[in-house]
N, C-alpha and C. Protein backbone atom coordinates (compact mmCIF):
# COMPACT_ATOMS: atom_id res chain seq x y z
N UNK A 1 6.21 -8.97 -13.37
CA UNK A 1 6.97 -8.33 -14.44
C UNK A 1 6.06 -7.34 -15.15
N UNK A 2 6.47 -5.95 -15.64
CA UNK A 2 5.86 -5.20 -15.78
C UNK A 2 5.55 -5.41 -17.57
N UNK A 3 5.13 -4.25 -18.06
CA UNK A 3 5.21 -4.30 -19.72
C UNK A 3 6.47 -4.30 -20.21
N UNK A 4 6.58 -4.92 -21.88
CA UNK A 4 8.19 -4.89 -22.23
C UNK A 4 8.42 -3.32 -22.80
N UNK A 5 9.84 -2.94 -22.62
CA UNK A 5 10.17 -2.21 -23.31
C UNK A 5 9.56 -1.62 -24.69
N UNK A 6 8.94 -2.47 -25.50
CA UNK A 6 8.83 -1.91 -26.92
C UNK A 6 7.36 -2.16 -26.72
N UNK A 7 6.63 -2.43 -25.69
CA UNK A 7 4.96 -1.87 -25.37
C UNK A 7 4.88 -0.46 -25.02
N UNK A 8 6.00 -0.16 -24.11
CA UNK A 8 5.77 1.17 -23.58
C UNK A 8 6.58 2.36 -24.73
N UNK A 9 7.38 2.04 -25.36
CA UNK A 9 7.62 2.67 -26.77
C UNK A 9 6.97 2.93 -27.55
N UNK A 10 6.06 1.94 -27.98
CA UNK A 10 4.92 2.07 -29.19
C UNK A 10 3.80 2.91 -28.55
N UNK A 11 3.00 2.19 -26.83
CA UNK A 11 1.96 2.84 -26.40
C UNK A 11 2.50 4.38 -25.27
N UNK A 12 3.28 4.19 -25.15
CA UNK A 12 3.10 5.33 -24.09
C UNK A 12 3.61 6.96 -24.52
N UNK A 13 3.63 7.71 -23.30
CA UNK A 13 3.40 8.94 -24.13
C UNK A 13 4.71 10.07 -23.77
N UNK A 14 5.33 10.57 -24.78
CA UNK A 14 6.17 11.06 -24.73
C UNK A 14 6.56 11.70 -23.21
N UNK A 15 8.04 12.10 -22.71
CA UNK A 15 8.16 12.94 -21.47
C UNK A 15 9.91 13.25 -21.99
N UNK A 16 10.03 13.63 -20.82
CA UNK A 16 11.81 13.89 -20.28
C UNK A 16 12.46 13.03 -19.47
N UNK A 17 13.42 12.59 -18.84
CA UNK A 17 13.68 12.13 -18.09
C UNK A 17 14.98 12.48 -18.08
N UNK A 18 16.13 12.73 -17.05
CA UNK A 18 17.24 12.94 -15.95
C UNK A 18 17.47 11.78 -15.59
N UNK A 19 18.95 11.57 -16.30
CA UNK A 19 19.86 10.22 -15.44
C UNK A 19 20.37 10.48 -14.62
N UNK A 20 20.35 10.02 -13.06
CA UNK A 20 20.54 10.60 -12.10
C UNK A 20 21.61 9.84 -11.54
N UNK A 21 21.13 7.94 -11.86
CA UNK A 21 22.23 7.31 -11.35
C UNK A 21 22.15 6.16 -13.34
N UNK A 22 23.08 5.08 -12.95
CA UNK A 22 22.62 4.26 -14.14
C UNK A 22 24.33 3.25 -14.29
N UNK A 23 23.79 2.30 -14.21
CA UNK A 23 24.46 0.64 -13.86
C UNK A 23 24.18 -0.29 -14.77
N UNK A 24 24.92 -1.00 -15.72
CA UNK A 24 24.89 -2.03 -16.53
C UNK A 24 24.67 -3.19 -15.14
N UNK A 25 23.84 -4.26 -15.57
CA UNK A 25 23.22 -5.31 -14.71
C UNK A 25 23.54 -6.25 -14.85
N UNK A 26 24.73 -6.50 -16.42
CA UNK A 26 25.33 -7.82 -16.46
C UNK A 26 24.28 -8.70 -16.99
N UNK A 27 23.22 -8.59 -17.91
CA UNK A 27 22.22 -9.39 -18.31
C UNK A 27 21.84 -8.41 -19.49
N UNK A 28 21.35 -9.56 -20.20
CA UNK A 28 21.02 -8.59 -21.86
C UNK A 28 19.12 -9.50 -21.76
N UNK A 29 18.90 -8.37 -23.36
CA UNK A 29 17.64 -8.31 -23.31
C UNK A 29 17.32 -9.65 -24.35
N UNK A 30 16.32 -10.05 -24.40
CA UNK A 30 16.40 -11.01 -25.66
C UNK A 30 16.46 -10.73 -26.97
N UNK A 31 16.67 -9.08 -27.18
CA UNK A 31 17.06 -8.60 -28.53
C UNK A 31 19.01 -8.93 -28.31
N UNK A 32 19.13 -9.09 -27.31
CA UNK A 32 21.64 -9.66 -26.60
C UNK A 32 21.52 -8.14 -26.46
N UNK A 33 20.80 -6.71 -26.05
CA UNK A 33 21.25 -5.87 -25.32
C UNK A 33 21.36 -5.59 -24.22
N UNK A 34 22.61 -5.09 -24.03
CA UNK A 34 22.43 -4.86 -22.16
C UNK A 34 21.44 -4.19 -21.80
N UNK A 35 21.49 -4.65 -20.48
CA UNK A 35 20.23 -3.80 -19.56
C UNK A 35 21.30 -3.63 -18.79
N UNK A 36 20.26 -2.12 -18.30
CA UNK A 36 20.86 -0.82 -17.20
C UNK A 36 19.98 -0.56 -16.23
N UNK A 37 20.77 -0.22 -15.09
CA UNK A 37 19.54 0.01 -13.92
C UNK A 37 19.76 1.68 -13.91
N UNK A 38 18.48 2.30 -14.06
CA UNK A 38 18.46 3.95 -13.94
C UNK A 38 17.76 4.38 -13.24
N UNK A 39 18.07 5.30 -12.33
CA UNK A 39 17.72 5.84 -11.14
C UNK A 39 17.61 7.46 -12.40
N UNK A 40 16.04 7.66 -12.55
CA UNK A 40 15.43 8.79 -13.21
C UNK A 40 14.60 9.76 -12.55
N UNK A 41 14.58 10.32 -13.30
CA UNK A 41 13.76 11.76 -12.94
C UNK A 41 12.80 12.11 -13.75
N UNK A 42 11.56 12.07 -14.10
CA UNK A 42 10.71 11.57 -15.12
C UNK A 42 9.77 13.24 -15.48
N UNK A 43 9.87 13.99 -16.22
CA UNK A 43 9.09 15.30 -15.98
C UNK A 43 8.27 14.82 -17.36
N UNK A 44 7.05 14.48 -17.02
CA UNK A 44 5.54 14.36 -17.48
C UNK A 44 5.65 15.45 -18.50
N UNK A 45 4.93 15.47 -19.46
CA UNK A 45 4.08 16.52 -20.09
C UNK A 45 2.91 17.24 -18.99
N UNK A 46 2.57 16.51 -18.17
CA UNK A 46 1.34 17.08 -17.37
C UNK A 46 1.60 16.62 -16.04
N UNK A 47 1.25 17.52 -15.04
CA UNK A 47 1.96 17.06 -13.96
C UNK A 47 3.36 17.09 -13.21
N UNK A 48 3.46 16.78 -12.14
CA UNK A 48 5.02 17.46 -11.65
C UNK A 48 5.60 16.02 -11.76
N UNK A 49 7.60 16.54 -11.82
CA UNK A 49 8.43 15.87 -11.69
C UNK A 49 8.13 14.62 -10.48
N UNK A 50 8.69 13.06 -11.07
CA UNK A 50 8.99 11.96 -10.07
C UNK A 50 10.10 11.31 -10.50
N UNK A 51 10.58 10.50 -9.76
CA UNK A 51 11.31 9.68 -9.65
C UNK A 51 11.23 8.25 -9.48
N UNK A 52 11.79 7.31 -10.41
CA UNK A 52 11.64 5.72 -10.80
C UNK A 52 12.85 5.68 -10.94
N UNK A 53 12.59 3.86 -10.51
CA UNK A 53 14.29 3.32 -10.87
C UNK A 53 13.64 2.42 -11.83
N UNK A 54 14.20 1.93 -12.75
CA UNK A 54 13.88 1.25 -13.95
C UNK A 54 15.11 0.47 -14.81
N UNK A 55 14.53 -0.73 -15.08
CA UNK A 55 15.98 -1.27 -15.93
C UNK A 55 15.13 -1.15 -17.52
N UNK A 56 16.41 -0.67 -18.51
CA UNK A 56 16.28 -0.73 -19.73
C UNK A 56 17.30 -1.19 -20.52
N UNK A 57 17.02 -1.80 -21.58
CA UNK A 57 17.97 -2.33 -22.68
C UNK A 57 18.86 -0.74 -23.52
N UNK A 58 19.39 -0.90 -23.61
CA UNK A 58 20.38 0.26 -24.25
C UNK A 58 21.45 -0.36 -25.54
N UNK A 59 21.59 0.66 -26.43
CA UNK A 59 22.21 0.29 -27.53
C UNK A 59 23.83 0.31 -27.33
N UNK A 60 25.01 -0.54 -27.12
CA UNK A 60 25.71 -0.21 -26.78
C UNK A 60 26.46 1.06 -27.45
N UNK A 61 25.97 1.75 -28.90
CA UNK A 61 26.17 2.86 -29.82
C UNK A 61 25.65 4.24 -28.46
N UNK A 62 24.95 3.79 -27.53
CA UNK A 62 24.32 4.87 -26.95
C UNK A 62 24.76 4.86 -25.31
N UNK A 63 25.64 3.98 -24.95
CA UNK A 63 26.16 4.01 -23.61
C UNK A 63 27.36 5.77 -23.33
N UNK A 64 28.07 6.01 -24.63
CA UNK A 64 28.98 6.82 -24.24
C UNK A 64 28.16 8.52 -23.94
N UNK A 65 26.68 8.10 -24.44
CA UNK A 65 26.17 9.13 -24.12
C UNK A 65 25.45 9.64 -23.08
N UNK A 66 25.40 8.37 -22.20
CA UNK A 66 25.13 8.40 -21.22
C UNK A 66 26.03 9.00 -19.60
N UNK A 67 25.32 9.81 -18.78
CA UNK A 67 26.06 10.13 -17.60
C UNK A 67 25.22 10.90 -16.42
N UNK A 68 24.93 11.12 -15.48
CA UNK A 68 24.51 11.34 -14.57
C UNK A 68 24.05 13.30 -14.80
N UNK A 69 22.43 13.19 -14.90
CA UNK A 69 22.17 14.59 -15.50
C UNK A 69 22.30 14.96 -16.78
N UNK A 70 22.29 14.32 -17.47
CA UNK A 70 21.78 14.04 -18.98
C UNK A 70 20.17 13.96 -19.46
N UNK A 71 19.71 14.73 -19.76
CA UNK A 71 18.41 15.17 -20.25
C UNK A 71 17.89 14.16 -21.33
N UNK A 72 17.31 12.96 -21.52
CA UNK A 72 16.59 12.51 -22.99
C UNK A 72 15.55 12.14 -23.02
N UNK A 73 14.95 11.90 -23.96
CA UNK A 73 13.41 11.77 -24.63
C UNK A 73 13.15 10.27 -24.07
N UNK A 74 12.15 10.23 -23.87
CA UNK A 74 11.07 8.63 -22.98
C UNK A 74 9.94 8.49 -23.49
N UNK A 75 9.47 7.53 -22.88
CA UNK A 75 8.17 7.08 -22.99
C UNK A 75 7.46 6.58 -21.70
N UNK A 76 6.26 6.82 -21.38
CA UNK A 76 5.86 6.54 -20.03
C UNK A 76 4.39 6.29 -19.95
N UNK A 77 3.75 4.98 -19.65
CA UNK A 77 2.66 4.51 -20.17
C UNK A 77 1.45 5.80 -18.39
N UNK A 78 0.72 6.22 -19.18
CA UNK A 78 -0.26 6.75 -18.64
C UNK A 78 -1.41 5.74 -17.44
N UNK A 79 -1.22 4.80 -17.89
CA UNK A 79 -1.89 3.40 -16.71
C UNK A 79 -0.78 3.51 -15.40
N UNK A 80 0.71 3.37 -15.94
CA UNK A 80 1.52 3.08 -15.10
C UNK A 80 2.72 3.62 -14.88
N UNK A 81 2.50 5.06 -13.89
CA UNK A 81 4.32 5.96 -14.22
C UNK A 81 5.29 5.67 -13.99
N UNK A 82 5.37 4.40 -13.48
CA UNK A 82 6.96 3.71 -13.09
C UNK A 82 7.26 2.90 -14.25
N UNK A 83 6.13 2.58 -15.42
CA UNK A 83 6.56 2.16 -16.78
C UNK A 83 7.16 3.52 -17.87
N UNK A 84 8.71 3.49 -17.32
CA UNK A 84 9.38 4.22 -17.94
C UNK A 84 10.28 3.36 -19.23
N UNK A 85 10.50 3.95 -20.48
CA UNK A 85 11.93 3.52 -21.03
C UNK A 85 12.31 4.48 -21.57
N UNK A 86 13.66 4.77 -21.94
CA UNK A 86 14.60 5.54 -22.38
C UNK A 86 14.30 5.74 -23.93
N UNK A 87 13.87 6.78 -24.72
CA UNK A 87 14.01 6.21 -26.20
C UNK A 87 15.37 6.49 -26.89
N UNK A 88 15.79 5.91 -26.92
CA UNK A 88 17.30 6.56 -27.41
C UNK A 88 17.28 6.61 -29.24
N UNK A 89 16.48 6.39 -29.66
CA UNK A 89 15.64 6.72 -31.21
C UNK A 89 15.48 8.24 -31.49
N UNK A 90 15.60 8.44 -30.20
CA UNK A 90 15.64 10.28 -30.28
C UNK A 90 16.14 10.57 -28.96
N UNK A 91 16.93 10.04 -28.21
CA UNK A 91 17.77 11.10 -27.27
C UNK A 91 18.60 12.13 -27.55
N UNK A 92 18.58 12.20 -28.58
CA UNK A 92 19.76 13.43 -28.99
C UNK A 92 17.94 14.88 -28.93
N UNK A 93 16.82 14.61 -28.83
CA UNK A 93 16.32 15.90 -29.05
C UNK A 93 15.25 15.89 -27.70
């Protein structure tokens, strides 16, 4: 199991990311939010575009904003680029 969600929020370092695909998993987080499976597109501050699939907890206030090619703000720990999460604290910028 990798780092939690709110390690790679606090430590990691800003990027972009592209919802490409993205699936509720039927399991919540131990905060009772759902988790989503997202098939992303991750564009670094430094470095070229990759691609991770990643499950994240999501606010259900923030599901209708979600859809395939939707541009929002992340976090992505520099040790580990497949430690992606969504920040939806600022997906609107």
């Amino acid at each position: 199991m990798g780092p939690s969600a709110a390690y790679v929020l606090e430590q990691g370092r800003e990027c972009r990311v592209a919802v490409l695909k993205y699936q509720n998993m039927g399991i919540t987080s131990s905060l009772g939010l759902p988790i989503y499976a997202f098939a992303l597109t991750v564009f670094p501050r430094e470095g070229d575009p990759y691609q991770v699939k990643v499950g994240n907890p999501v606010d259900p206030a923030a599901v209708p904003h979600l859809y395939p090619g939707v541009h929002l703000s992340a976090r992505v720990l520099l040790e580990d680029p497949h430690a992606v999460v969504i920040d939806f604290g600022h997906a609107g910028n």
